[in-house]
Protein backbone atom coordinates (compact mmCIF):
# COMPACT_ATOMS: atom_id res chain seq x y z
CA UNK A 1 -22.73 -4.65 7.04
CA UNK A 2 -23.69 -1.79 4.82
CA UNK A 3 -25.46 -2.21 1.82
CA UNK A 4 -23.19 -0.53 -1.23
CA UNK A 5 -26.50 0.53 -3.27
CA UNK A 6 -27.54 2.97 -0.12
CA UNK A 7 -23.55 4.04 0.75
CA UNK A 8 -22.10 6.93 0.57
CA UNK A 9 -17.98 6.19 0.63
CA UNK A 10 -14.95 8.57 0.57
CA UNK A 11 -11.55 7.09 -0.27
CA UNK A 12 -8.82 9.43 1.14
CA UNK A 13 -5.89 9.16 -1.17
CA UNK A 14 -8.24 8.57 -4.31
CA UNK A 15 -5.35 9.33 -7.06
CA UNK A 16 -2.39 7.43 -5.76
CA UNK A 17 -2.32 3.70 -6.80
CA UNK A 18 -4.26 2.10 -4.08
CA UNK A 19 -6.75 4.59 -4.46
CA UNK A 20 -7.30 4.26 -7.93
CA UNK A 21 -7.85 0.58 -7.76
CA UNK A 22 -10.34 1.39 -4.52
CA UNK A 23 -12.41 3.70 -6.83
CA UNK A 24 -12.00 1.06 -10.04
CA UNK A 25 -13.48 -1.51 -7.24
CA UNK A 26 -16.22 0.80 -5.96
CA UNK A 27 -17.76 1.75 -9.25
CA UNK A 28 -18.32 -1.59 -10.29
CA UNK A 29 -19.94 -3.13 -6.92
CA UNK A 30 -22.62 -0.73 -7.67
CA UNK A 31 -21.97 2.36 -4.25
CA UNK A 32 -24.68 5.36 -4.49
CA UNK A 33 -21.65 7.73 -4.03
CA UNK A 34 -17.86 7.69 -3.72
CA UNK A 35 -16.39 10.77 -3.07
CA UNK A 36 -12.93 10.93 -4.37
CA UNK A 37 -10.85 14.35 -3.55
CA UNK A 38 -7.52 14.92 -4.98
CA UNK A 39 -4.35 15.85 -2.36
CA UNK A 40 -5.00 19.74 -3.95
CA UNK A 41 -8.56 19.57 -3.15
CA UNK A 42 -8.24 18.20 0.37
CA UNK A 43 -5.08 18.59 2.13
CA UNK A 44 -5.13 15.59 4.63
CA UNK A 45 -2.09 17.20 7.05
CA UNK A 46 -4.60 20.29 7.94
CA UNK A 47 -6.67 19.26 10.67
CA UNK A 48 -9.05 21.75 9.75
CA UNK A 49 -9.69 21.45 6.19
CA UNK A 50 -10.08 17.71 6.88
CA UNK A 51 -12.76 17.57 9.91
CA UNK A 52 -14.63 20.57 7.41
CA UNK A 53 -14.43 18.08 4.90
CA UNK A 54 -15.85 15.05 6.39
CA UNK A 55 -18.68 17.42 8.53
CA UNK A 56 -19.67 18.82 5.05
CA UNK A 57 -19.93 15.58 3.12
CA UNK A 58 -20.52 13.25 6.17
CA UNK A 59 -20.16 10.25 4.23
CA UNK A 60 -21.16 6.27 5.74
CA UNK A 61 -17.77 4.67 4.86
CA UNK A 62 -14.31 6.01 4.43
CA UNK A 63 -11.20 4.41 3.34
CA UNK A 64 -7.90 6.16 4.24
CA UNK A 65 -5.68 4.99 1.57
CA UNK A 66 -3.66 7.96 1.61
CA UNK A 67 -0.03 8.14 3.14
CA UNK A 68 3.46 9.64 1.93
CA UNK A 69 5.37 6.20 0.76
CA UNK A 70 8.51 5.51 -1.01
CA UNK A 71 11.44 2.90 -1.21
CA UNK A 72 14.12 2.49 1.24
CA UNK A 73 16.14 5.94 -0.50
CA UNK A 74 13.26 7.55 0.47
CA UNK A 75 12.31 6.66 3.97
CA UNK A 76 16.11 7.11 4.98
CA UNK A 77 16.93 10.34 3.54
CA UNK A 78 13.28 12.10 4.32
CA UNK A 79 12.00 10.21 8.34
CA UNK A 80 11.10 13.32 9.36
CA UNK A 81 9.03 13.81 6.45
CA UNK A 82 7.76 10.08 6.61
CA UNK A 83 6.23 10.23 10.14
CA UNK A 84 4.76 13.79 10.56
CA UNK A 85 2.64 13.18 7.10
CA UNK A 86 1.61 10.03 8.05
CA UNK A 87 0.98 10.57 11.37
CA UNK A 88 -1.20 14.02 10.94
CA UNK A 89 -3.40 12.10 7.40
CA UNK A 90 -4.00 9.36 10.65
CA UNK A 91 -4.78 11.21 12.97
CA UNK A 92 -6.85 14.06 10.70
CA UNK A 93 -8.80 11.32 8.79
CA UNK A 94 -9.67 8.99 11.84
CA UNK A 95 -10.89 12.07 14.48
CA UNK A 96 -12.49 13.51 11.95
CA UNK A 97 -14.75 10.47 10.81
CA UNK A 98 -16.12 9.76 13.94
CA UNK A 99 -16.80 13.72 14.88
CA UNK A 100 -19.17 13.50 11.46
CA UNK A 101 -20.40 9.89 12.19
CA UNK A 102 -18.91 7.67 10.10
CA UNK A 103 -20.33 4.12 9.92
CA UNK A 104 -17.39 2.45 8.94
CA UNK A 105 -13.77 3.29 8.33
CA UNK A 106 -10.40 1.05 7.13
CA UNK A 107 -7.19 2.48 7.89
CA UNK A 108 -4.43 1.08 5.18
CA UNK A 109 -1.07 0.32 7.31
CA UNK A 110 1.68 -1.90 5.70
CA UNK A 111 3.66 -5.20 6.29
CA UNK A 112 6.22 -2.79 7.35
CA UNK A 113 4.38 -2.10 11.27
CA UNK A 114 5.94 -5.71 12.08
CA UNK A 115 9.68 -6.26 14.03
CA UNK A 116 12.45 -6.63 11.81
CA UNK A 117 12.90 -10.09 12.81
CA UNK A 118 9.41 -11.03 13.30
CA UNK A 119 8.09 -15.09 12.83
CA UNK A 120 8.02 -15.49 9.05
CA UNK A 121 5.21 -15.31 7.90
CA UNK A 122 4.43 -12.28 9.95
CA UNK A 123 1.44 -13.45 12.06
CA UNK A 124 -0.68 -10.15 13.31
CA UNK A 125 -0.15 -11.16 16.63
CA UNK A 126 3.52 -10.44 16.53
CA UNK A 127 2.84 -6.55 16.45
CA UNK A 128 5.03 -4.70 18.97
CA UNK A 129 6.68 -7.77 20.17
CA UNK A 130 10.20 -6.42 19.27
CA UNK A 131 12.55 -3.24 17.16
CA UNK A 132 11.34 -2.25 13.64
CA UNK A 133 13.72 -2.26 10.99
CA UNK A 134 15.33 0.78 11.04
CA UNK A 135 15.21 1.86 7.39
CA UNK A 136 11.36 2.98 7.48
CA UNK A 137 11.19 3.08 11.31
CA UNK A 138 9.86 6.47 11.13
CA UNK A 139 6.75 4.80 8.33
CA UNK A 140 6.24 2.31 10.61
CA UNK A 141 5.41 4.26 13.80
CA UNK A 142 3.12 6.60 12.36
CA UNK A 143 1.12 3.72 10.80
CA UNK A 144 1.27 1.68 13.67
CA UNK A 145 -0.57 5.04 15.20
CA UNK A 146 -2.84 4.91 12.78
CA UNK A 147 -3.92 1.06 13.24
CA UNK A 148 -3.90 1.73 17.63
CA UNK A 149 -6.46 5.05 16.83
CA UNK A 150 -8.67 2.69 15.07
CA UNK A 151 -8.41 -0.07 17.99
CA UNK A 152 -9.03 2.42 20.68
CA UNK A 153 -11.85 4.49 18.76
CA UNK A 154 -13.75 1.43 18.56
CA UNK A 155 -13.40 -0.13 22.09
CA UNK A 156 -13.86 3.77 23.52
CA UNK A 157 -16.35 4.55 21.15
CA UNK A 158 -17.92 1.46 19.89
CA UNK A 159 -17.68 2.71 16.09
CA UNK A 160 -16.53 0.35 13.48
CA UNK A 161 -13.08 1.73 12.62
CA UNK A 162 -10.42 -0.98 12.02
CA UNK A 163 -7.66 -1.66 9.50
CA UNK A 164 -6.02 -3.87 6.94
CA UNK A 165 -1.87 -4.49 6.54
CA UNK A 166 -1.03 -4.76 2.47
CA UNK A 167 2.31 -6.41 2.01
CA UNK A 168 4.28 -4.98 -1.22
CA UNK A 169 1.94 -3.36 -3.27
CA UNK A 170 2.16 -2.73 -7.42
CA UNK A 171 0.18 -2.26 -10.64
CA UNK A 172 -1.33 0.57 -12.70
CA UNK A 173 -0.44 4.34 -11.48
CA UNK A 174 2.42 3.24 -9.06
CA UNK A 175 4.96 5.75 -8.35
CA UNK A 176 8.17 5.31 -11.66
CA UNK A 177 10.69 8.61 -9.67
CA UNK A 178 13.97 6.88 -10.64
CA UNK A 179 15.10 7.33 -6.81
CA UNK A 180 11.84 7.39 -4.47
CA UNK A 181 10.01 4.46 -6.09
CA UNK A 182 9.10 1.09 -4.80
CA UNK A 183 11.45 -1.97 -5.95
CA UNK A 184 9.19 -3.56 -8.91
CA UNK A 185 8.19 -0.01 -10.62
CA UNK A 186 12.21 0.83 -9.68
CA UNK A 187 13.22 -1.92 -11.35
CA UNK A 188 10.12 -2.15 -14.15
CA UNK A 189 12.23 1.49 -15.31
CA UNK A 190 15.80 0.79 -15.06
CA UNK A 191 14.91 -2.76 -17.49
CA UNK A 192 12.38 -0.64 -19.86
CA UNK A 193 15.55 1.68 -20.18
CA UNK A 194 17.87 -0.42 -20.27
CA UNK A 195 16.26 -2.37 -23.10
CA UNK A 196 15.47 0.94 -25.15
CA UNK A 197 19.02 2.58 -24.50
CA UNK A 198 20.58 -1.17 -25.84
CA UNK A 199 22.73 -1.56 -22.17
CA UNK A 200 24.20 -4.69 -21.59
CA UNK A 201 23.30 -4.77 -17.85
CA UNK A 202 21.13 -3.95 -14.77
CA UNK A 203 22.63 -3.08 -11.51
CA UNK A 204 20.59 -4.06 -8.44
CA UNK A 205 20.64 -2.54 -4.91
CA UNK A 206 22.02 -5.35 -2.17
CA UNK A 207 22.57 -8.70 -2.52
CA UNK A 208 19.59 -10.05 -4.22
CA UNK A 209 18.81 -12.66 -1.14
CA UNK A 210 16.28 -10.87 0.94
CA UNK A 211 12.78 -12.10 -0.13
CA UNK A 212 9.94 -10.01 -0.36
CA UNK A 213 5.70 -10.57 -1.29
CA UNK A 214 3.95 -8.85 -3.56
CA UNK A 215 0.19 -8.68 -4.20
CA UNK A 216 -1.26 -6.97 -7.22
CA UNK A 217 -3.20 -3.69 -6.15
CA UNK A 218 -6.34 -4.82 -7.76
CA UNK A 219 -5.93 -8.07 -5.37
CA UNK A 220 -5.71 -5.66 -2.52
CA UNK A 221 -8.76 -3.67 -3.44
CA UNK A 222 -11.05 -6.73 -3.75
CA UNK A 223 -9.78 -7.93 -0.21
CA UNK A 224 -10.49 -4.28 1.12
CA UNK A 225 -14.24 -4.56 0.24
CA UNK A 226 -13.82 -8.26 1.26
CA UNK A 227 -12.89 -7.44 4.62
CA UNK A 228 -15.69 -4.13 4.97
CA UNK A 229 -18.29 -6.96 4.38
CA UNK A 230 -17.45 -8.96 7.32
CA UNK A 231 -20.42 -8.24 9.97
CA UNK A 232 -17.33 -7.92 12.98
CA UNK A 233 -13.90 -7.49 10.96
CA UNK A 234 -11.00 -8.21 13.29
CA UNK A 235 -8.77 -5.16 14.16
CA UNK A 236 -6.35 -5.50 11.75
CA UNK A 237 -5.96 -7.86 8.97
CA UNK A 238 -2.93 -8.90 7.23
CA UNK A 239 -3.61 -8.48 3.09
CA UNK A 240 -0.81 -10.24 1.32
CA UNK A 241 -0.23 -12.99 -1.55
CA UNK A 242 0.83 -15.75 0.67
CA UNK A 243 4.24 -16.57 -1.06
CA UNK A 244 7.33 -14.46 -1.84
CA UNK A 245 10.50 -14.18 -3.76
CA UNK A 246 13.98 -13.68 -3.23
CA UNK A 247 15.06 -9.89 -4.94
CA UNK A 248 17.15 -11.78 -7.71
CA UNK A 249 14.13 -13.75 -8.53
CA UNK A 250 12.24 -10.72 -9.07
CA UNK A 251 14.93 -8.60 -11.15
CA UNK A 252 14.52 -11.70 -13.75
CA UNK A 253 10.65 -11.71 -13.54
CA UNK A 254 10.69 -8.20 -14.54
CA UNK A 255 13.63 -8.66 -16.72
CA UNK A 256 11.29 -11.27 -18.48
CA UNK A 257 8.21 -8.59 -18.25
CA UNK A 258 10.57 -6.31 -19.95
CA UNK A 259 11.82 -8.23 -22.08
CA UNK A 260 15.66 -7.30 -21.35
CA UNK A 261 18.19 -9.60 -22.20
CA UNK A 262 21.12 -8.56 -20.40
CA UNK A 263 23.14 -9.32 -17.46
CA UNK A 264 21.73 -8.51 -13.72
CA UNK A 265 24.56 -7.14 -11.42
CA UNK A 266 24.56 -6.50 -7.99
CA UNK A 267 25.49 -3.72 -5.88
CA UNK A 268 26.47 -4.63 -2.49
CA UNK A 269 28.01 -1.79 -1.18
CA UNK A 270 23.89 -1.03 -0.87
CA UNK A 271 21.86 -2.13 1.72
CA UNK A 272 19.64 -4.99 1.78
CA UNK A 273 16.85 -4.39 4.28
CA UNK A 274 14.98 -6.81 6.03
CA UNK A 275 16.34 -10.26 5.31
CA UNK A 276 12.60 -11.57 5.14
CA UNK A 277 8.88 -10.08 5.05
CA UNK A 278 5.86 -12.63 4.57
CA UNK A 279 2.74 -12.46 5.87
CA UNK A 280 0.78 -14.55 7.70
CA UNK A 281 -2.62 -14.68 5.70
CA UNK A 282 -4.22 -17.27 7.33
CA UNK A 283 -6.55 -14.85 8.86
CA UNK A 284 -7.22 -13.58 5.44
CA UNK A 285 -7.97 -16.82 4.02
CA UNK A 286 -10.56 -17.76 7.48
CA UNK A 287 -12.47 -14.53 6.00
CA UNK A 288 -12.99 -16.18 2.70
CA UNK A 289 -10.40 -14.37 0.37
CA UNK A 290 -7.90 -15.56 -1.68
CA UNK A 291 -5.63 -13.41 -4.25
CA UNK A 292 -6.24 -14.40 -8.29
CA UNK A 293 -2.97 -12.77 -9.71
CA UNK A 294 0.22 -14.29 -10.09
CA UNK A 295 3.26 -12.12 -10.10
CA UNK A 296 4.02 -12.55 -13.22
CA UNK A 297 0.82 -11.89 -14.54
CA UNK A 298 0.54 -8.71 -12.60
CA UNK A 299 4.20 -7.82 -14.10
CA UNK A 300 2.97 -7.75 -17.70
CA UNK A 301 0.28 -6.03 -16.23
CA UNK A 302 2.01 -3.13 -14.55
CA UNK A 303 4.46 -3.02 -17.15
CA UNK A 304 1.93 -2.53 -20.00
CA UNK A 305 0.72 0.16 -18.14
CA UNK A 306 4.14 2.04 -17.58
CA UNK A 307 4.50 1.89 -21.18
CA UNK A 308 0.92 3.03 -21.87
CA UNK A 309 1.80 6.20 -19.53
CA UNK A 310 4.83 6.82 -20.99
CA UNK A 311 3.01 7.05 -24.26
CA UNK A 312 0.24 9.72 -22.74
CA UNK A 313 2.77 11.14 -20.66
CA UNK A 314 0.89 11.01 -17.62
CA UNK A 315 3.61 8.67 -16.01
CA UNK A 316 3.58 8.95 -12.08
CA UNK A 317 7.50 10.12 -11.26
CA UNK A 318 6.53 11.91 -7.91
């Protein structure tokens, strides 16, 4: 266990919205250092600028946050894109930290590594046990890679590289592109314009059945930091909220967020997804962490900051 006041910590992916709430977390438990380099000052997919990098700075902890993400639009029109990124920032970031010595490094998967039909909730355990789903298959291998380099590094090499599997993630600086966005900052736009334009209704994408959890970013920085405190953290740990909601249950969360008044359609000439994703947390929980914001809560959260971006015009629409 390393002692914050005397650690020096790089968080790969610093700007995105996990990082941000990484660095947010950092600052205030007091670290000697955190190193925080942009995607133009450190191009993570260059093998050499990143093993330069982490030889130059040689820092005790590092958290790779950083990854190429996006809805299901995304992941099916771009899966070339989606597993060469991921798998070279793996790859890059995890070689790298243990040719400069890294003490300690967490690898950031998602909920997404598990089968399509796994056991709901999604115990870790049930990794590899059957097909992905095939709409962010390509995500899903590369950080599946990602979560195996940090296994084998530290049986091989005895280092203390392992990882941690957020479910849905959302809050301040999450990605508002009106086609490659996540479903609650998707859908925390289409209300907000809905509302301002005066539309009478929302379409959705599927059926609204499939049920999905959702943990505040915040939440999932805390349990990052959690997790690096344990004196042996297991492999991998699931991160999630430990309840979920079907996708019509969210539209009118976020239609209440909003505050749009409307009617909430439904497309179902789009697809759905996985019918189910919960996590198992219980291994979470055995650690000693527990989440402290409620979906809705973290709505009017995220949403006042969409609207506070939209003010300053530094809204994320990458």
């Amino acid at each position: 266990m390393l002692d914050p006041s005397q650690s020096k910590l790089l968080v790969l992916g610093a700007t995105g919205m996990v990082g941000s709430a990484l660095i947010r977390h950092a600052e205030n438990a007091g670290y000697k250092e955190v190193l925080k380099p942009s995607s133009k000052e450190l191009d993570l997919c260059s093998q050499a600028e990143t093993h330069a990098y982490l030889a130059d700075h040689k820092p005790d902890q590092v958290i790779v946050a950083a990854a190429k993400v996006g809805g299901i639009h995304a992941n099916n029109t771009y899966p070339a894109d989606f597993i060469y990124k991921n798998l070279m920032i793996a790859s890059n970031a995890i070689e790298g930290a243990y040719q400069a010595g890294v003490k300690q490094l967490l690898f950031l998967g998602s909920s997404c590594i598990y089968p399509k039909f796994a056991p709901q909730p999604m115990p870790e355990s049930c990794l590899l046990t059957s097909e992905l789903e095939p709409t962010n298959e390509a995500y899903a291998i590369a950080k599946i890679a990602g979560l195996k380099l940090c296994q084998y590094y530290r049986k091989q090499h005895g280092v203390l590289f392992h990882s941690a599997m957020p479910t849905n993630l959302y809050g301040p600086g999450d990605n508002y592109h009106p086609e490659n966005s996540h479903v609650i900052p998707g859908m925390l736009r289409r209300f907000h314009e809905a509302k301002e334009s005066g539309a009478e209704s929302v379409t959705i994408w599927g059926t609204g059945t499939p049920r999905r959890e959702f943990l505040y970013v915040d939440d999932l920085a805390d349990a990052c930091f959690h997790i690096m405190q344990q004196e042996t953290p297991p492999d991998w740990v699931n991160c999630g909220y430990g309840d979920d909601v079907s996708i019509q249950e969210l539209a009118k969360a976020v239609a209440e967020a909003v505050g749009f008044n409307g009617e909430i359609l439904n497309d179902t000439s789009k697809p759905d997804g996985t019918p189910r994703k919960l996590m198992d947390n219980t291994l979470l929980r055995e650690l000693g962490w527990n989440p402290s914001i409620d979906l809705q809560r973290g709505l009017d959260l995220a949403y006042a900051d969409f609207k506070k971006s939209i003010s300053t015009g530094s809204v994320r629409v990458v």
